[in-house]
Protein backbone atom coordinates (compact mmCIF):
# COMPACT_ATOMS: atom_id res chain seq x y z
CA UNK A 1 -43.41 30.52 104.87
CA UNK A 2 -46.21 30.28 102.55
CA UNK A 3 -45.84 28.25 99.70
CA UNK A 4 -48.14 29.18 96.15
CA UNK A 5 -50.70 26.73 94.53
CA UNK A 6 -49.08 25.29 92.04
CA UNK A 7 -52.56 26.59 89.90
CA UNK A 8 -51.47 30.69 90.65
CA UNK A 9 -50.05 32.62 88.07
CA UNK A 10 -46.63 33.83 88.63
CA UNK A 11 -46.51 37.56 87.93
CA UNK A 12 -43.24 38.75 86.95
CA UNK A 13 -42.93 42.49 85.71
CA UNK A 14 -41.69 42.01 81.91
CA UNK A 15 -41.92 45.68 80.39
CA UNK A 16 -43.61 46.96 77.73
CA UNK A 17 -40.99 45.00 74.86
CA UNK A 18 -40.54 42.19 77.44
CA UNK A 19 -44.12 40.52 77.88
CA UNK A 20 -43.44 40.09 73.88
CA UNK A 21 -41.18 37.24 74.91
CA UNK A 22 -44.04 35.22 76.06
CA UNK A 23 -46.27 35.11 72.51
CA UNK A 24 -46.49 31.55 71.82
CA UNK A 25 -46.34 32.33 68.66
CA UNK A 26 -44.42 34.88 66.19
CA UNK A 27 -47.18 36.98 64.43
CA UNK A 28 -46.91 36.30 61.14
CA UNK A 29 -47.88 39.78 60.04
CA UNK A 30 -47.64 43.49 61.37
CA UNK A 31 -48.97 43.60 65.15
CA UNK A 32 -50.39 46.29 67.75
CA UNK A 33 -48.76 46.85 70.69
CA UNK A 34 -50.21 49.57 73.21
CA UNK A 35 -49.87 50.87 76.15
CA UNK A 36 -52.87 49.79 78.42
CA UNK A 37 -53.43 53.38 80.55
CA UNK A 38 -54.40 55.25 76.94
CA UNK A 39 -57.72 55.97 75.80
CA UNK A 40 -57.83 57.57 72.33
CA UNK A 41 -60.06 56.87 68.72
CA UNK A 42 -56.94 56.77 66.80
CA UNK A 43 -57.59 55.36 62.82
CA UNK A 44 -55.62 52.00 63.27
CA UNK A 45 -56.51 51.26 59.65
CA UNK A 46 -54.33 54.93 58.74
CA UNK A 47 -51.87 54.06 61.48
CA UNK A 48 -51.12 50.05 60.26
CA UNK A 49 -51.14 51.43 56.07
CA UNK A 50 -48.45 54.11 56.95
CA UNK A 51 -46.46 51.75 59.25
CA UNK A 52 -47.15 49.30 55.88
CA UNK A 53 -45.94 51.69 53.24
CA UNK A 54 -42.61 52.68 55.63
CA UNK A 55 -41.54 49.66 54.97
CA UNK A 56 -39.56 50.00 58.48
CA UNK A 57 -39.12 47.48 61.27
CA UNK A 58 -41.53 49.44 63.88
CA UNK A 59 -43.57 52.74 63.68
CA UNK A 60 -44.54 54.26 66.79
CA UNK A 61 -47.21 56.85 67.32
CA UNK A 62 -46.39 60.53 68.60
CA UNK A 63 -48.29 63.33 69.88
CA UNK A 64 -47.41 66.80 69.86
CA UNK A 65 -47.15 67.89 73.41
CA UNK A 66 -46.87 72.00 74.14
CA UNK A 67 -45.02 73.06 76.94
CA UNK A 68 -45.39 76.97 77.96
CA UNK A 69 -42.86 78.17 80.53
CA UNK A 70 -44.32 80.65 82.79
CA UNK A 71 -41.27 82.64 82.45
CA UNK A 72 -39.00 84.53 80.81
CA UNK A 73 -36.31 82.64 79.40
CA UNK A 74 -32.30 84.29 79.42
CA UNK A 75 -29.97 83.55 77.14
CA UNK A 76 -26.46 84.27 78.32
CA UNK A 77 -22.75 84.31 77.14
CA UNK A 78 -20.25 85.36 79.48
CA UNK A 79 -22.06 86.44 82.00
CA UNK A 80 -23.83 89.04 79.55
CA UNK A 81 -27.63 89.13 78.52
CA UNK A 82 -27.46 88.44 74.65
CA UNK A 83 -31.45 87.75 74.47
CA UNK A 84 -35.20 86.88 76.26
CA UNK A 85 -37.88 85.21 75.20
CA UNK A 86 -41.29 86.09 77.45
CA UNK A 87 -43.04 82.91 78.57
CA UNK A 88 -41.35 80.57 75.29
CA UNK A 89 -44.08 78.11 73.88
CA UNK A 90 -42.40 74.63 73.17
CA UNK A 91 -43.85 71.48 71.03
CA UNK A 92 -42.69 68.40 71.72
CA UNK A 93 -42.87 65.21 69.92
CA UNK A 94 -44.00 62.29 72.86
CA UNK A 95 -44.32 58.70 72.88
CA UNK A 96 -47.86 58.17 72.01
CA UNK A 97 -47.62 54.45 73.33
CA UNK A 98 -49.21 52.84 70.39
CA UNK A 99 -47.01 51.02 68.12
CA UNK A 100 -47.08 48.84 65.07
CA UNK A 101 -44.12 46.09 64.89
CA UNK A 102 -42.95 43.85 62.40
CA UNK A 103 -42.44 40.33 63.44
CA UNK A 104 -38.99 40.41 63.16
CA UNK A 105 -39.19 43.38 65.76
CA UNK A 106 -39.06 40.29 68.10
CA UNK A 107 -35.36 39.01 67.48
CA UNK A 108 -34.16 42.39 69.07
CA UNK A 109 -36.17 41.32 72.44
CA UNK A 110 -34.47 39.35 74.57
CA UNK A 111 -35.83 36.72 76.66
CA UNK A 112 -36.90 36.51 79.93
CA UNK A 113 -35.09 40.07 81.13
CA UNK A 114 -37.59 43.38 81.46
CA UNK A 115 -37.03 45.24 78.86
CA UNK A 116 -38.82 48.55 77.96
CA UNK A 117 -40.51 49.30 74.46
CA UNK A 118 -38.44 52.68 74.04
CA UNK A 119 -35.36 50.69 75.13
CA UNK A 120 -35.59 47.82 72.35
CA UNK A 121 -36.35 51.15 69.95
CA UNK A 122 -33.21 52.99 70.50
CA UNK A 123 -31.19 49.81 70.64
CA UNK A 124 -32.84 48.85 67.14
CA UNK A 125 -31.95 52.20 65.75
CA UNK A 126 -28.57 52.10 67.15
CA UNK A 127 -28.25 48.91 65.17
CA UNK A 128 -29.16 50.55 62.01
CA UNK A 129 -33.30 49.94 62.15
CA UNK A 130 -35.19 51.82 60.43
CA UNK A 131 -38.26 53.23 63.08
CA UNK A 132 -41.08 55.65 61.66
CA UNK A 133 -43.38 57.77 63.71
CA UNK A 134 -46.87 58.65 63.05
CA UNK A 135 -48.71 62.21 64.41
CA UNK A 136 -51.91 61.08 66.19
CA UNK A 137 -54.15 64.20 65.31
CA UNK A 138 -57.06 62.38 67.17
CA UNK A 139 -57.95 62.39 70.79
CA UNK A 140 -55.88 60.96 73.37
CA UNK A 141 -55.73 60.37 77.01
CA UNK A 142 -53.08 59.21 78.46
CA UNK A 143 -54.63 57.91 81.97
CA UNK A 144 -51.92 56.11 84.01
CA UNK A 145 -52.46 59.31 86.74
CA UNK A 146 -55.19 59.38 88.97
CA UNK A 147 -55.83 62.66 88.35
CA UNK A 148 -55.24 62.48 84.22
CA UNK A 149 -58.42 59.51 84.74
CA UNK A 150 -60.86 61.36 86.15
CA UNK A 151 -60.01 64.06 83.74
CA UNK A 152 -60.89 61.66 81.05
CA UNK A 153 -63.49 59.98 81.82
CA UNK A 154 -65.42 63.52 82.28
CA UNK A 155 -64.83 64.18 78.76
CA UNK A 156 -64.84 60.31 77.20
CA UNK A 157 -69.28 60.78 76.67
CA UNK A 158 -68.65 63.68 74.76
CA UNK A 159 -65.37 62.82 72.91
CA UNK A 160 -65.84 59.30 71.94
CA UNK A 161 -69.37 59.25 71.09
């Protein structure tokens, strides 16, 4: 059995909401949290005045996110064809992974469990919260894929410069 040094960090997966838990200290203002596989030029200055001017417990960024099926799509009732749409075109609001919290965001945390961003979100709006969103119009990468990384960083001269 091998025993750690008693100078190694343990490393315990927290979550996104759950690594919150360890601040030493409560902000004492609005505070950043993102995701750390994005790369994007996003106007934090725009994002933290809306989130300001909400006047909501968290805002979190979204990104609209068009999904074209290849297909035709059926509708049916009763076994009978009662429309098609040819190869539908879909925009989605997603979870931009940039979000700006109140302090108080932190009472709906709990300790020392993993606990997920979008999890403390929808338990906060279950509870009443009020959560705003903000369209990111800017560029952004999300970059947790391989694949999505390279992508990025082919483009990131020419984007971000």
């Amino acid at each position: 059995m091998q025993l750690m040094s008693p100078h190694e960090p343990l490393l315990v997966k927290m979550g996104t909401a759950g690594s919150l838990t360890l601040l030493d200290q409560i902000p004492k203002a609005p505070f950043f949290v993102i995701n750390g596989d994005l790369l994007t030029n996003v106007n934090f200055r725009q994002l933290l005045d809306f989130h300001i001017t909400s006047n909501c417990l968290a805002t979190m960024s979204v990104k609209h996110y068009p999904v074209e099926l290849p297909y035709g799509v059926i509708k049916v009732e009763n076994h009978n064809v009662i429309g098609l749409e040819e190869k539908p075109l879909y925009n989605f609001l997603i979870n931009a992974g940039i979000y700006v919290l109140n302090p108080e965001f932190l009472e709906f945390v709990p300790k020392g469990i993993y606990s997920n961003m979008t999890t403390i979100i929808s338990d906060s709006i279950a509870q009443g919260q009020k959560i705003s969103c903000f369209p990111i119009w800017e560029h952004w990468f999300d970059i947790g894929r391989h694949e999505d990384f390279i992508k990025a960083s082919g483009q990131f001269g020419q984007i971000f410069s």
